[in-house]
C-alpha atoms as a PDB file:
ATOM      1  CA  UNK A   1       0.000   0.000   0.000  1.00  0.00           C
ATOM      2  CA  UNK A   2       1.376   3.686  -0.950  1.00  0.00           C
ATOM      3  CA  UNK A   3       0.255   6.902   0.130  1.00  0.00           C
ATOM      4  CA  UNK A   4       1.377  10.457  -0.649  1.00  0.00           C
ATOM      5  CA  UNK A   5       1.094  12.499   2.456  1.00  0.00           C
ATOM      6  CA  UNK A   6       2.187  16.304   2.583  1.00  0.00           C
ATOM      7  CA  UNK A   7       4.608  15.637  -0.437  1.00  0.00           C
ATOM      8  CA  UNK A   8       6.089  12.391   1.443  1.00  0.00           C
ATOM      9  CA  UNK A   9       5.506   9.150  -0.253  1.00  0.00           C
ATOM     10  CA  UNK A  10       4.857   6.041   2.530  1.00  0.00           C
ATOM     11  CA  UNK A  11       5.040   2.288   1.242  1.00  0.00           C
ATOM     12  CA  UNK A  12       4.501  -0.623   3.024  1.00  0.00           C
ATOM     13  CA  UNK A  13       6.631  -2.167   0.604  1.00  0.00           C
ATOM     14  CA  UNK A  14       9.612  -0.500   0.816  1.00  0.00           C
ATOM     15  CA  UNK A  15       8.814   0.291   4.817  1.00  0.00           C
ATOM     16  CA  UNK A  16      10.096  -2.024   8.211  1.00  0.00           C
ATOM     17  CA  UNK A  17       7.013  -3.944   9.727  1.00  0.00           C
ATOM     18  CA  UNK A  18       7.854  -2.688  12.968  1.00  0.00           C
ATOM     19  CA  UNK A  19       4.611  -5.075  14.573  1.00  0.00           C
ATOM     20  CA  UNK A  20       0.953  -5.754  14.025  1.00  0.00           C
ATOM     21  CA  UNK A  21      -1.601  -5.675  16.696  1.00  0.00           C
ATOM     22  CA  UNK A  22      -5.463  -7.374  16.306  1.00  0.00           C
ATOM     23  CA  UNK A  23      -8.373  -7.528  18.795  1.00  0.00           C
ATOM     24  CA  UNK A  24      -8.541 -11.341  18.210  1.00  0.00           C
ATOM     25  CA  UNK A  25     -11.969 -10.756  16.809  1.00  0.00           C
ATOM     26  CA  UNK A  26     -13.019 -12.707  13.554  1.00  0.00           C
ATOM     27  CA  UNK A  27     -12.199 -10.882   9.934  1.00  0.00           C
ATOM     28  CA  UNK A  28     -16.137 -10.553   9.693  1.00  0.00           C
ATOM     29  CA  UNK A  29     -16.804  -9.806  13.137  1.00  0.00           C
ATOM     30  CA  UNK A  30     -18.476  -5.934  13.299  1.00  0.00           C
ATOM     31  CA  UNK A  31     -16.203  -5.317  16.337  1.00  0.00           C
ATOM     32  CA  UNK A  32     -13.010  -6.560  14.133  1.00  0.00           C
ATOM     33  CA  UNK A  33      -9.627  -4.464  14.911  1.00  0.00           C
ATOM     34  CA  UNK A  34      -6.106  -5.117  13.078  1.00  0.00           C
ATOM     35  CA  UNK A  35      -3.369  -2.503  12.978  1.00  0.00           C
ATOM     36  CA  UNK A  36       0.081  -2.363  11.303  1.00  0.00           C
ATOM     37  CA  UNK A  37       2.995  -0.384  12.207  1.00  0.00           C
ATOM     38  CA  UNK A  38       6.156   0.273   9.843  1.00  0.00           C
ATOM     39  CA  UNK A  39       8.698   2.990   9.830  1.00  0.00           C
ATOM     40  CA  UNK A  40      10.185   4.436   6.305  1.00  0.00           C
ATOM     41  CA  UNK A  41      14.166   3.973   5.919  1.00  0.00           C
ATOM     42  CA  UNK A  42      14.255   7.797   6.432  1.00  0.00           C
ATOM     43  CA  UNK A  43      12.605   6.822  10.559  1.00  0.00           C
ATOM     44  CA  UNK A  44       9.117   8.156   9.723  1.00  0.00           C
ATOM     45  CA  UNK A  45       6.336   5.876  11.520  1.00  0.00           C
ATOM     46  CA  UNK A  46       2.891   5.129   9.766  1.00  0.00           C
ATOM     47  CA  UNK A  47      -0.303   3.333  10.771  1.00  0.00           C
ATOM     48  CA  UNK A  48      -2.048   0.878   8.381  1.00  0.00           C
ATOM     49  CA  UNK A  49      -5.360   0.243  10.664  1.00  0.00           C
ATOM     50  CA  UNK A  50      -8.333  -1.891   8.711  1.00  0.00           C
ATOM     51  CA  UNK A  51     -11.759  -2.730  10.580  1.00  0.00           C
ATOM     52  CA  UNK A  52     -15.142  -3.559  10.976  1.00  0.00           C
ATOM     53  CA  UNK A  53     -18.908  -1.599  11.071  1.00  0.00           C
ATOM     54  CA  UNK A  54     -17.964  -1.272  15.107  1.00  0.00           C
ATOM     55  CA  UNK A  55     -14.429  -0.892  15.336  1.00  0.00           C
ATOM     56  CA  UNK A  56     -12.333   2.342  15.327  1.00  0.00           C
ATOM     57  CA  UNK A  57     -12.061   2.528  11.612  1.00  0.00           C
ATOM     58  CA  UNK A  58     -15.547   1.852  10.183  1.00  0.00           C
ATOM     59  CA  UNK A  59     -17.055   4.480   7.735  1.00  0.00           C
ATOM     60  CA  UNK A  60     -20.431   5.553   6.823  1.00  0.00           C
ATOM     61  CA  UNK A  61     -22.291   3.140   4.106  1.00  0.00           C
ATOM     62  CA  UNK A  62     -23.611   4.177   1.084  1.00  0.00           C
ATOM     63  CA  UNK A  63     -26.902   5.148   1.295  1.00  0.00           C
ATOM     64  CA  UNK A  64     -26.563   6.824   4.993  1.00  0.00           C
ATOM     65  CA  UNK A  65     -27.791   5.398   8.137  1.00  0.00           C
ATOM     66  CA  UNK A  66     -24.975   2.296   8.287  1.00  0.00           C
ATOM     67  CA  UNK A  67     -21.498   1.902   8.809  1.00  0.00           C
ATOM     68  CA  UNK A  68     -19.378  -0.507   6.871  1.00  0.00           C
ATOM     69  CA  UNK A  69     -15.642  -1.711   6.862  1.00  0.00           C
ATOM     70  CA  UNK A  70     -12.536   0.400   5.879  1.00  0.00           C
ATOM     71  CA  UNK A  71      -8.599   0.506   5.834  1.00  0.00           C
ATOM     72  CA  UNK A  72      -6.890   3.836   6.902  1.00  0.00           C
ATOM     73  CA  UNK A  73      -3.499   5.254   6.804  1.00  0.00           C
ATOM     74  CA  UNK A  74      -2.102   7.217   9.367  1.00  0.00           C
ATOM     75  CA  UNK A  75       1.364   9.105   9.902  1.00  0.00           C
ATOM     76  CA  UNK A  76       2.526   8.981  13.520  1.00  0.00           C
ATOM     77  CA  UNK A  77       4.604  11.587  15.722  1.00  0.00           C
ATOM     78  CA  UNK A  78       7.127   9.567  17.296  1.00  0.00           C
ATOM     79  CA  UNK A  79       5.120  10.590  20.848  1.00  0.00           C
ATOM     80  CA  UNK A  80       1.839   8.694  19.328  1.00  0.00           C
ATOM     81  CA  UNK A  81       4.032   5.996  17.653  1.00  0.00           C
ATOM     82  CA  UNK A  82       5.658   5.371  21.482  1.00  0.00           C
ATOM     83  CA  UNK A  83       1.996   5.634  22.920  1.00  0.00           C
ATOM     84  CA  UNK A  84       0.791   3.391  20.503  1.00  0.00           C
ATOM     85  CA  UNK A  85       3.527   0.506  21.355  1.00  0.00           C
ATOM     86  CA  UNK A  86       3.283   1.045  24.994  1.00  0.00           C
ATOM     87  CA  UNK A  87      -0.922   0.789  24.575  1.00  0.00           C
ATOM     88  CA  UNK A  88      -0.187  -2.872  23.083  1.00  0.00           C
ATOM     89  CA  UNK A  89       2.460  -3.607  25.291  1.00  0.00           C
ATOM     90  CA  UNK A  90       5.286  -3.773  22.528  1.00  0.00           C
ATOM     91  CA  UNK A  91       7.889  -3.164  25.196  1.00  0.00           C
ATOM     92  CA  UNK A  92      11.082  -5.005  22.992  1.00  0.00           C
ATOM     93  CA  UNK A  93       9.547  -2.791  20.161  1.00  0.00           C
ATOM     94  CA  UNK A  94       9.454   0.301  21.592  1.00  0.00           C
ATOM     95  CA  UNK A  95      13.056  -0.409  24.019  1.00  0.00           C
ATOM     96  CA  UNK A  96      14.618  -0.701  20.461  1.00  0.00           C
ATOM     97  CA  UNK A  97      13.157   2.365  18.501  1.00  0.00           C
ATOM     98  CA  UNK A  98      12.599   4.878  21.767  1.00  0.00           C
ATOM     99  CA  UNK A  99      15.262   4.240  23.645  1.00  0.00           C
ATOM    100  CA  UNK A 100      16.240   7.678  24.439  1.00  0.00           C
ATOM    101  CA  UNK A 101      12.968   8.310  25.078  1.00  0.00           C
ATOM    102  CA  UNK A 102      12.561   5.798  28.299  1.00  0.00           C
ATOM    103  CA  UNK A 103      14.101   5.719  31.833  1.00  0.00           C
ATOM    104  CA  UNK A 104      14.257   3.078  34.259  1.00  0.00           C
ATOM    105  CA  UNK A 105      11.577   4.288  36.891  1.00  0.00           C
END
């Protein structure tokens, strides 16, 4: 997948899966939730999220008054992308690209 965002080109083919999160809910469950982080070669982190009619990502129908299924693309901030791995406990992932950015407590 390729997206052109603010004159920056994003591709999940020439990108690092960086790791993948799902809500363990079946592909044709309403509630369905999978996400996919990569970063570019350059360090930039995007967001490929896909889901169901009642999941984060689901989009009016055509026709009004229902939702359907959709895939979105999101650039990250290095804040959200640390937020992000520390929401879906990604510890490794996050000890490896954020280093700097965590202390022992």
């Amino acid at each position: 997948m390729k997206a052109i965002i603010n004159g920056k080109r994003y591709n999940t083919e020439t990108a690092t899966k960086v790791a993948d999160w799902s809500n363990d809910y079946c592909y044709s469950d309403f509630n369905y939730c999978h996400e996919e982080l990569f970063v570019t070669n350059k360090g930039a982190f995007f967001l490929i999220g896909e889901g169901g009619a009642l999941s984060l990502y689901s989009k009016p129908a055509f026709g009004g008054g229902t939702a359907g299924s959709s895939e979105v693309f999101q650039v990250l901030t290095g804040e959200e992308t640390l937020t992000w791995l520390e929401r879906h406990d990604l510890a490794e992932e996050a000890e490896k690209y954020f280093s700097d950015s965590i202390e022992d407590a």
